[in-house]
C-alpha atoms as a PDB file:
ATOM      1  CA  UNK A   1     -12.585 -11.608  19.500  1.00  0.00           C
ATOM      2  CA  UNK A   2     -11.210 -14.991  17.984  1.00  0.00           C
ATOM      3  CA  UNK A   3      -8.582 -14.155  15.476  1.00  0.00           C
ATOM      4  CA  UNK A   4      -7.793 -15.902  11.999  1.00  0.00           C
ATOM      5  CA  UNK A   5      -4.354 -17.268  13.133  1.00  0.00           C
ATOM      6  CA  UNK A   6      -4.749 -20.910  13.389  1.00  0.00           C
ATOM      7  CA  UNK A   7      -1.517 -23.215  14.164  1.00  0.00           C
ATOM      8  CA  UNK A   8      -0.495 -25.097  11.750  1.00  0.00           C
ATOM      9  CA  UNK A   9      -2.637 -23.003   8.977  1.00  0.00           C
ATOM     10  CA  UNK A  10      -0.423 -21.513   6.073  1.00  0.00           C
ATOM     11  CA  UNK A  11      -0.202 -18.087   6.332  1.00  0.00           C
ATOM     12  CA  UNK A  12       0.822 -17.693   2.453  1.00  0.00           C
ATOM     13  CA  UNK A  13      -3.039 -16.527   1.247  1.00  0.00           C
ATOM     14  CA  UNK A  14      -2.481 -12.998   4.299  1.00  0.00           C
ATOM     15  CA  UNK A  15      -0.178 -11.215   1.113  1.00  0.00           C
ATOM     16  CA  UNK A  16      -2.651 -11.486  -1.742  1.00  0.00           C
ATOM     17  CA  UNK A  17      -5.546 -10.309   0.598  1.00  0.00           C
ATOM     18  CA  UNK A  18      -2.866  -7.383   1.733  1.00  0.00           C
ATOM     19  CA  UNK A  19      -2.487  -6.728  -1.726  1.00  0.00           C
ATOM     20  CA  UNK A  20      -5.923  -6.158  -2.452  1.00  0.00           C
ATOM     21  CA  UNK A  21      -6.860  -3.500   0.248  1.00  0.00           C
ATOM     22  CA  UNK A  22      -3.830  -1.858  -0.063  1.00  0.00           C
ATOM     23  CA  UNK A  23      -5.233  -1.649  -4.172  1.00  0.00           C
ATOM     24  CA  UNK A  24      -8.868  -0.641  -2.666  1.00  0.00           C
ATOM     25  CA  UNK A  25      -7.164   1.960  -0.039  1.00  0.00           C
ATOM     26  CA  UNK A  26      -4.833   2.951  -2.674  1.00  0.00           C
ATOM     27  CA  UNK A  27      -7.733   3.981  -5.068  1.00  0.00           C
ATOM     28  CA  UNK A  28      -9.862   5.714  -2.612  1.00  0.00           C
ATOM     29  CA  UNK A  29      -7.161   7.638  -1.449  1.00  0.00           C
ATOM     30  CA  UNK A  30      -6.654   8.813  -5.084  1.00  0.00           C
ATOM     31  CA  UNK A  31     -10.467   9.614  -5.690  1.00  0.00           C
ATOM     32  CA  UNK A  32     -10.708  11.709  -2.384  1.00  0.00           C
ATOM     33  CA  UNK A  33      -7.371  13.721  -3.465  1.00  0.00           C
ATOM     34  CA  UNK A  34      -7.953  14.085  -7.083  1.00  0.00           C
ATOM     35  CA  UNK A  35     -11.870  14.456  -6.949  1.00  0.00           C
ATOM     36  CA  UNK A  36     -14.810  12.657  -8.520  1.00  0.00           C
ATOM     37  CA  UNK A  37     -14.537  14.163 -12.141  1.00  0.00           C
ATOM     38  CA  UNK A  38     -10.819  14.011 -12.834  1.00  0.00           C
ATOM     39  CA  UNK A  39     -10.745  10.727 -11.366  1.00  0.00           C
ATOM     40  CA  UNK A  40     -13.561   9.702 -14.165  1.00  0.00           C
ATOM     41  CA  UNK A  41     -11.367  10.542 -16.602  1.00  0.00           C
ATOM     42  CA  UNK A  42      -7.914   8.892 -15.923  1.00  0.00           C
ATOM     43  CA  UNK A  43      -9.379   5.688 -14.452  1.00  0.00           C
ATOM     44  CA  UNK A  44      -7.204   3.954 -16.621  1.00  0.00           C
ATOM     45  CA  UNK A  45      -4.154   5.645 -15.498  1.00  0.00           C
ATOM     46  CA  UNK A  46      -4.913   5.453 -12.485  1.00  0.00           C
ATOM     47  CA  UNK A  47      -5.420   1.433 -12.311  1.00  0.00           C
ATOM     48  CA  UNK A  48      -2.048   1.430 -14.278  1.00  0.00           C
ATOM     49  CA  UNK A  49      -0.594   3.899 -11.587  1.00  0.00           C
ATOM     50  CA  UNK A  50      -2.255   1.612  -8.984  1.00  0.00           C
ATOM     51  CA  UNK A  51      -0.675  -1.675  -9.973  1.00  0.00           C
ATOM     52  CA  UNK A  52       2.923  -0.294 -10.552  1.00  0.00           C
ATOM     53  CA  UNK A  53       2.603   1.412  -6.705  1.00  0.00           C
ATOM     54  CA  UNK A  54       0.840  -0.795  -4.848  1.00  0.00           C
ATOM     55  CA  UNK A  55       1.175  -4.590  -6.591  1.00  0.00           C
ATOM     56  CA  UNK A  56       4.734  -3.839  -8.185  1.00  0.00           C
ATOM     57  CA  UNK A  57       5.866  -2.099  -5.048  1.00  0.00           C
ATOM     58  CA  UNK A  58       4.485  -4.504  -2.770  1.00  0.00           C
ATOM     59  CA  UNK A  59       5.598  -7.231  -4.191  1.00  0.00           C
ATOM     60  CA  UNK A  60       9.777  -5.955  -4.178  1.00  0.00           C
ATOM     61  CA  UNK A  61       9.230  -4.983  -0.585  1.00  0.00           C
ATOM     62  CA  UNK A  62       8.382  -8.262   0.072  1.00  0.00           C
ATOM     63  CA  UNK A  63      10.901 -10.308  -2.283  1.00  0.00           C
ATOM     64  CA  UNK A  64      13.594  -7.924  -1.977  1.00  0.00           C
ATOM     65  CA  UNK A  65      15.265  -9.787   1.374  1.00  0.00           C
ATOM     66  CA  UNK A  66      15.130 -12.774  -0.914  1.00  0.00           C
ATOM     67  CA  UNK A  67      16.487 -11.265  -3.382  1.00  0.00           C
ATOM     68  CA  UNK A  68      19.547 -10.654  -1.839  1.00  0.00           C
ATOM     69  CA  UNK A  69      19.151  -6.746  -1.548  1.00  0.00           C
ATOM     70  CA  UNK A  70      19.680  -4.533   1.296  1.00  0.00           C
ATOM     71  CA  UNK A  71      16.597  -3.620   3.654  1.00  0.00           C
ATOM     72  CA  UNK A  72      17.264  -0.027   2.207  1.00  0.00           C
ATOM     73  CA  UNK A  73      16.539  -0.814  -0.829  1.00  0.00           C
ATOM     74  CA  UNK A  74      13.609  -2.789  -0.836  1.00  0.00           C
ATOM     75  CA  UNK A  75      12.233  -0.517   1.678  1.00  0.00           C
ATOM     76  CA  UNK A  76      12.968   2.387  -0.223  1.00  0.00           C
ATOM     77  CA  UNK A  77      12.054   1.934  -3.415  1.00  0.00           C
ATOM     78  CA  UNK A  78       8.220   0.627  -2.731  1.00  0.00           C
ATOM     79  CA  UNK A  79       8.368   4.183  -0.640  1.00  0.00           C
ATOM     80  CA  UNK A  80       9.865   6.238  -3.055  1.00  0.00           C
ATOM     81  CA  UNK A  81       7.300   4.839  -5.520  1.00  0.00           C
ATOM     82  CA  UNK A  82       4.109   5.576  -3.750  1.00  0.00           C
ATOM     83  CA  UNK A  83       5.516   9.417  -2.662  1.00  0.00           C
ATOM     84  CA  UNK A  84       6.952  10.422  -6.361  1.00  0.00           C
ATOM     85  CA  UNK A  85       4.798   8.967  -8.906  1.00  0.00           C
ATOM     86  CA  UNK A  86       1.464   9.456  -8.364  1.00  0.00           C
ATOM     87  CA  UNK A  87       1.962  13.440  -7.953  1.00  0.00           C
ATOM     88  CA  UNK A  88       4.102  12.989 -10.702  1.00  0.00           C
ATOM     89  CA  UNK A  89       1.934  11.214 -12.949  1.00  0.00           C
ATOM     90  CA  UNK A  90      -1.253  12.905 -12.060  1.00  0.00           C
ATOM     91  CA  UNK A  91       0.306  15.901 -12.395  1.00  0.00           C
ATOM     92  CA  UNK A  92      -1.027  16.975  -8.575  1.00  0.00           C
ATOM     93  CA  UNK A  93      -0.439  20.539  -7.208  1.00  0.00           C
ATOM     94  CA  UNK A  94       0.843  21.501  -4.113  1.00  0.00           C
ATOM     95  CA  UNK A  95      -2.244  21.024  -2.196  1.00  0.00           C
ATOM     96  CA  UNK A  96      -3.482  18.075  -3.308  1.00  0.00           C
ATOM     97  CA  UNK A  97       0.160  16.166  -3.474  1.00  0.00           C
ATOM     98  CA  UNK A  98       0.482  17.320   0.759  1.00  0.00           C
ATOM     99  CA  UNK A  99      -3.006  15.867   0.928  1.00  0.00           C
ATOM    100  CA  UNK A 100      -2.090  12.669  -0.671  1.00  0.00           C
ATOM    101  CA  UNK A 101       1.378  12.216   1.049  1.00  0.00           C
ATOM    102  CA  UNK A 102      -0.546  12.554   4.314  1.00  0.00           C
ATOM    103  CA  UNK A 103      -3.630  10.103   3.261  1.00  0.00           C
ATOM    104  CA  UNK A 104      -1.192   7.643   2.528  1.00  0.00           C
ATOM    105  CA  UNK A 105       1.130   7.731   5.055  1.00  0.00           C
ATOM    106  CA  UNK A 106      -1.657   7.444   7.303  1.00  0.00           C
ATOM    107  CA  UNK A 107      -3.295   4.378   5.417  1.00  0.00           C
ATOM    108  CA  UNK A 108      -0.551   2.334   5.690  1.00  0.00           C
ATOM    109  CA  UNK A 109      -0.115   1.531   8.882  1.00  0.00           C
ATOM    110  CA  UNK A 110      -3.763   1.772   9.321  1.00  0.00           C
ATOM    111  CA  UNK A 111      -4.248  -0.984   7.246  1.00  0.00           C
ATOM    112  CA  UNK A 112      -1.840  -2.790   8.911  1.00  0.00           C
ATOM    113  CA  UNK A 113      -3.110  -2.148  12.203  1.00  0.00           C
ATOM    114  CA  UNK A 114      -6.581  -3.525  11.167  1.00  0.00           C
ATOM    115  CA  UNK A 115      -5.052  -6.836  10.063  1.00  0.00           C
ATOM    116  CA  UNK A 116      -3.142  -7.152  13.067  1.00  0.00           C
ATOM    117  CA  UNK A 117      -5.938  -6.072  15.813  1.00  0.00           C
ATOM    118  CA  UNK A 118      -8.457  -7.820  13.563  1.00  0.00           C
ATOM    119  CA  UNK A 119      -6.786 -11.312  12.329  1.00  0.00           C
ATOM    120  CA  UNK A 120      -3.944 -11.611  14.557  1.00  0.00           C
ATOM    121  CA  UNK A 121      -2.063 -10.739  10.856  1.00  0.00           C
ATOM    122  CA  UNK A 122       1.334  -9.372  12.538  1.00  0.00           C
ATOM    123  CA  UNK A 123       3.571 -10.514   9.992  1.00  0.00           C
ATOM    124  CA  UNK A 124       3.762  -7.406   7.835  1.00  0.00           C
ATOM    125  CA  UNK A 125       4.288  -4.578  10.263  1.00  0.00           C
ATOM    126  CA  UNK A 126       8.154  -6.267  11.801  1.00  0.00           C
ATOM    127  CA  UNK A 127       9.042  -2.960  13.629  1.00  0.00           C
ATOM    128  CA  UNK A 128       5.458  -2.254  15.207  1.00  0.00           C
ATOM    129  CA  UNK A 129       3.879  -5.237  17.463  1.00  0.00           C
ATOM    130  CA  UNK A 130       0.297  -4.737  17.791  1.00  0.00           C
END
């Protein structure tokens, strides 16, 4: 399989499209958790939820070395914001918040790992080479 890494090709456009299935993952990951109706009914919560966890939090992870902050810290946060707030803010039981913490620690590096097997996209995942 011929992957999307050609030399001398900016890489700069592999974030945004990142960005976006993390946003599409992100949102299916919700529906499945919080089911069909309730999701219905706080979609626009939810796409408010979506950009501060995924787009807000992706963005500091990646500008956060440029930034000057520790790796801690801009590793940290971006996590600390997908685990708390969207049990938080969807006000998720027990059940469904150990449901979601598992989805999404499981989509991450899946989606990663699709990028990299699939594109040859292996700068996003620094500790895992694919």
């Amino acid at each position: 399989m011929q992957k999307l890494m050609l030399p001398g090709i900016s890489t700069n456009w592999h974030f945004p499209i990142m960005i976006l299935a993390s946003f599409i993952i992100f949102f299916v990951v919700i529906r499945i958790v919080i089911g069909k109706q309730e999701f219905i009914e706080k979609k626009k919560l939810i796409f408010l939820l979506s950009v501060i966890v995924v787009i807000i939090g992706m963005l500091f992870g990646k500008y956060g070395a440029n930034w000057g902050l520790k790796w801690w810290i801009y590793y940290t946060i971006p996590v600390l914001m997908n685990v708390l707030l969207p049990p938080l803010v969807l006000k998720m039981n027990f059940k469904r918040t150990l449901l979601y913490l598992v989805l999404s620690f499981l989509s991450a590096p899946l989606i990663h790992a699709f990028f990299s097997i699939c594109f040859g996209w292996t700068e996003y995942m620094p500790f895992w080479r694919i």
